[in-house]
Protein backbone atom coordinates (compact mmCIF):
# COMPACT_ATOMS: atom_id res chain seq x y z
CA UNK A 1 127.58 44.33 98.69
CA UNK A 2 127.30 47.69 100.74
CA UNK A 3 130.36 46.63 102.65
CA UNK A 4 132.68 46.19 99.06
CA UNK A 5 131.22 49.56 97.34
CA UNK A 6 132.38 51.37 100.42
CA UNK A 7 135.48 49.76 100.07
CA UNK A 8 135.83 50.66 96.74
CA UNK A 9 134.21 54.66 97.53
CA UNK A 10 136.95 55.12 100.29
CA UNK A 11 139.89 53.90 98.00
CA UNK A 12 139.43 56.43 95.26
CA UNK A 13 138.94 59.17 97.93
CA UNK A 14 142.07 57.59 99.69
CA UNK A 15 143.38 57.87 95.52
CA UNK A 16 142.13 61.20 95.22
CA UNK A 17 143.70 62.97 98.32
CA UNK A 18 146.84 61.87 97.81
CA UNK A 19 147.06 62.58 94.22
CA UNK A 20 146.41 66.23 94.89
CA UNK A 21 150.08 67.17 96.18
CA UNK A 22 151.66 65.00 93.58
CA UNK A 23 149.71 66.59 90.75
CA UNK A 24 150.64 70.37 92.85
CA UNK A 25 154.23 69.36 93.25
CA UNK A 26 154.24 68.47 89.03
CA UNK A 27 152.22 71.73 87.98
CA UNK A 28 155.45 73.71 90.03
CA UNK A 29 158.43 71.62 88.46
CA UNK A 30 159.44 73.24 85.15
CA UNK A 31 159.23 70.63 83.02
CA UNK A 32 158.87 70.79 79.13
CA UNK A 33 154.96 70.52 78.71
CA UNK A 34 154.69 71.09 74.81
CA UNK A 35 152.99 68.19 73.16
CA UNK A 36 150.94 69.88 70.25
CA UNK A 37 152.17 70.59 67.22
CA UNK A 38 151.11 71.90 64.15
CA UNK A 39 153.27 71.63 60.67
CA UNK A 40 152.45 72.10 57.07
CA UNK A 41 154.56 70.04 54.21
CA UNK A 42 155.22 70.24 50.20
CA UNK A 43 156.31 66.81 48.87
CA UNK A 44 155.66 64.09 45.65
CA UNK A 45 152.92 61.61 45.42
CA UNK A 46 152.91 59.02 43.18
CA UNK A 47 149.28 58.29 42.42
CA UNK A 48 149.47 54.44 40.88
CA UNK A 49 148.23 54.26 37.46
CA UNK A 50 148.99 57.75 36.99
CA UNK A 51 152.19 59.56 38.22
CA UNK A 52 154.12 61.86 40.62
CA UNK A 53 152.76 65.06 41.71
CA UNK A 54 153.56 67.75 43.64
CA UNK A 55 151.37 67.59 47.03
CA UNK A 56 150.73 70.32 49.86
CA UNK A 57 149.42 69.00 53.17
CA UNK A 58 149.04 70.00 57.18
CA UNK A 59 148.82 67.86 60.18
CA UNK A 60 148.69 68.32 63.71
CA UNK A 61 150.36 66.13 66.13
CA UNK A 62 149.81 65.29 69.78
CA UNK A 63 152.31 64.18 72.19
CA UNK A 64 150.72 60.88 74.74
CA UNK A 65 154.53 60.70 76.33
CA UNK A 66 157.73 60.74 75.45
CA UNK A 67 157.59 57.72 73.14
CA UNK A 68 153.67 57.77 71.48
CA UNK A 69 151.98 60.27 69.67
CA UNK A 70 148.40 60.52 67.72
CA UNK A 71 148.70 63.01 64.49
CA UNK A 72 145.94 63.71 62.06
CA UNK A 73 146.98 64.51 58.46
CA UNK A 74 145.56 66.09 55.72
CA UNK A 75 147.12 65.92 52.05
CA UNK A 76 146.08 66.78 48.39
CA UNK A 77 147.66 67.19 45.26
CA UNK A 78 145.85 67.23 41.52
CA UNK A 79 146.65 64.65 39.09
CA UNK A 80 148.01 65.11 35.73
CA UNK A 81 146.77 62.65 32.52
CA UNK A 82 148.22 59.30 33.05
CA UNK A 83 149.77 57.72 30.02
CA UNK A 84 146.22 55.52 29.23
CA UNK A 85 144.02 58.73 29.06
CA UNK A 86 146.96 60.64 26.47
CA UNK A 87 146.21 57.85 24.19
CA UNK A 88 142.76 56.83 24.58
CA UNK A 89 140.99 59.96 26.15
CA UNK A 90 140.46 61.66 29.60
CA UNK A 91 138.51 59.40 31.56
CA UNK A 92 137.37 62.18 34.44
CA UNK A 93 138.18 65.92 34.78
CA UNK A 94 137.20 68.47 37.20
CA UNK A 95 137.20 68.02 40.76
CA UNK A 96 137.45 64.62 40.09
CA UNK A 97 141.04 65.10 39.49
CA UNK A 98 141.86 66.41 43.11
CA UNK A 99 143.29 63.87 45.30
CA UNK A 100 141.95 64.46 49.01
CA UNK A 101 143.45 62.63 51.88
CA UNK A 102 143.33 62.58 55.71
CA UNK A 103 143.88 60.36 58.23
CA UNK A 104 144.56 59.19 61.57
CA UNK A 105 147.58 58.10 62.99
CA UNK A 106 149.15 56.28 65.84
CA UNK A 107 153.35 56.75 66.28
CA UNK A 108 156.18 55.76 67.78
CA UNK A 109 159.55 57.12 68.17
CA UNK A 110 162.09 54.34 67.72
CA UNK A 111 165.44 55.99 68.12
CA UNK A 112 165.79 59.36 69.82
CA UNK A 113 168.75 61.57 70.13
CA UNK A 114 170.15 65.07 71.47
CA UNK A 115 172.80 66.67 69.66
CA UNK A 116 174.25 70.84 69.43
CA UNK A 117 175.78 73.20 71.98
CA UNK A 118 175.93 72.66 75.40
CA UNK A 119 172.76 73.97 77.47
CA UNK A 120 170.54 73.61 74.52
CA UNK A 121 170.97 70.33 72.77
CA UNK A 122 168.62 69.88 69.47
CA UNK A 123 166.55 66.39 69.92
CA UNK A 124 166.18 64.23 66.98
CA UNK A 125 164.06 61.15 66.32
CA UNK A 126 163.08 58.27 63.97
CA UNK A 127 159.65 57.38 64.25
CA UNK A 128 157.15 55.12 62.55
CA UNK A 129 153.43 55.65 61.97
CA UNK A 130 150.34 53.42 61.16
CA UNK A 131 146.24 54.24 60.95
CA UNK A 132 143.90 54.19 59.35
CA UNK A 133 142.08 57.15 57.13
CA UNK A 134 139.68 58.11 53.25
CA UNK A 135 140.84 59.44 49.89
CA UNK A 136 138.88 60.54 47.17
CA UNK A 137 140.06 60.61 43.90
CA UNK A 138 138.24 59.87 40.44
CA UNK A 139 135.21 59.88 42.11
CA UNK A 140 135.49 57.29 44.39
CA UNK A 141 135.84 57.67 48.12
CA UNK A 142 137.83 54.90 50.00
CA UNK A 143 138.30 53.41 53.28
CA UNK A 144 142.82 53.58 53.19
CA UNK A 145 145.35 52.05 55.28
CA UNK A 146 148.54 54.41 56.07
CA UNK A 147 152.08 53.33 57.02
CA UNK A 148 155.08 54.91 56.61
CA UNK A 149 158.22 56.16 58.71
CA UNK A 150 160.20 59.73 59.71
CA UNK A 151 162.85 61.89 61.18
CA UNK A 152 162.17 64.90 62.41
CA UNK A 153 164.79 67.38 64.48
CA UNK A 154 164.39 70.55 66.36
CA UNK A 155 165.78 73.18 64.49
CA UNK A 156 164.96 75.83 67.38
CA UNK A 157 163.32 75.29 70.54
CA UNK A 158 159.63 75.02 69.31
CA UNK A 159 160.76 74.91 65.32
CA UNK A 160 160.60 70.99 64.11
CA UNK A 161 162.32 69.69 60.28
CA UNK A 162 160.30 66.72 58.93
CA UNK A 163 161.23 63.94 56.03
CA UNK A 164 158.55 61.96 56.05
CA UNK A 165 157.38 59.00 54.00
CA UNK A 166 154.23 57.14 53.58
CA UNK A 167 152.04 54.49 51.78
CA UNK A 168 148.67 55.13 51.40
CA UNK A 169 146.87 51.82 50.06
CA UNK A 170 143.27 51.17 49.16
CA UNK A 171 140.77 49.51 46.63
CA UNK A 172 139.62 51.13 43.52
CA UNK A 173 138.08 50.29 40.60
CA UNK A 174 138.94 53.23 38.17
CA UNK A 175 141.07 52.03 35.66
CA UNK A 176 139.65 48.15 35.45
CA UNK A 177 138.60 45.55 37.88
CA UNK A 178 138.89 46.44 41.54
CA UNK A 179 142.58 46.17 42.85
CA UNK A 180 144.40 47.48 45.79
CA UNK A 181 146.35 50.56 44.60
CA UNK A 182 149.64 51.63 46.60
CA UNK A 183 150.09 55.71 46.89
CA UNK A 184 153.91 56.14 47.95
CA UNK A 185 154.16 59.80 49.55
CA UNK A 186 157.54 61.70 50.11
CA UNK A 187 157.26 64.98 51.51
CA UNK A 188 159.62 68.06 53.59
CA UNK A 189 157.66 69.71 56.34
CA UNK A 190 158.16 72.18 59.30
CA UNK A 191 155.95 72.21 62.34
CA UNK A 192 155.10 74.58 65.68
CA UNK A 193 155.39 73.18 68.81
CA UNK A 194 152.72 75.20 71.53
């Protein structure tokens, strides 16, 4: 037992040691280390049962490699009378009528691309997202599933152009029995990269 756990000891040190130059000898390459980034977006949500409104919303991404990213989001927009409550009668008003979303997302960039001048090409990519995340709206606070898909391109060096689109889909009982609602999300955005 004493003979494997110095086994084990002496290979991370072994590990250790010669990591050091390697991680020296990356610090003092110049290579593009900018993987946060912070954007803000204006867009349309179409809140089922409801209608399309306008929708402000921030996120901030971070960069696990070239290919994978995690972003948290955070959207809201306020929702107009759908067509039920013009006929029959507002059935909630107030805060109530905020819709609040955030989530958590993991990406992927699927196609990537350089294009401009020479010596300072412009990257582009299409990615795809997925997580997981909570809305509130009417009262009601639920667990929601987000998918959706976008292309982003460097307009300057540290200046990013989103189109983005997502689904946000959950269960809710406010209008009648409990069903899964589907929230599509269109939106324009520009983001910071530090």
């Amino acid at each position: 037992m004493e003979n494997r756990l110095q086994h084990f000891l002496l290979t991370i040190a072994l590990a250790g040691a010669c990591a050091t130059p390697c991680a020296k000898a990356l610090a003092d390459a110049d290579y593009d280390n900018e993987f946060v980034e912070f954007g803000l977006s204006a867009g349309v949500l179409n809140i089922e049962d409801f209608g399309s409104e306008l929708s402000l919303g921030a996120s901030l991404t971070v960069k696990a490699s070239e290919d994978f990213f995690l972003q948290v989001n955070y959207l809201q927009a306020e929702a107009a009378l759908s067509s039920f409550e013009k006929s029959q009668g507002q059935l909630f008003s107030g805060s109530d009528r905020d819709f609040q979303h955030y989530d958590l997302l993991l990406g992927v960039n699927l196609f990537q691309a350089e294009f401009g001048r020479e010596g300072e090409p412009n990257l582009a990519s299409f990615y795809l997202v997925g997580g997981v995340g909570d809305t509130t709206f009417g009262g009601e606070q639920s667990f929601t599933y987000t998918v959706g898909a976008g292309y982003q391109w460097a307009i300057w060096s540290n200046y990013l152009i989103k189109l983005d689109y997502r689904d946000y889909f959950y269960q809710t009982s406010l209008m009648a029995e409990e069903k899964t609602v589907h929230n599509g999300h269109v939106s324009i955005g520009m983001s910071y990269v530090f």
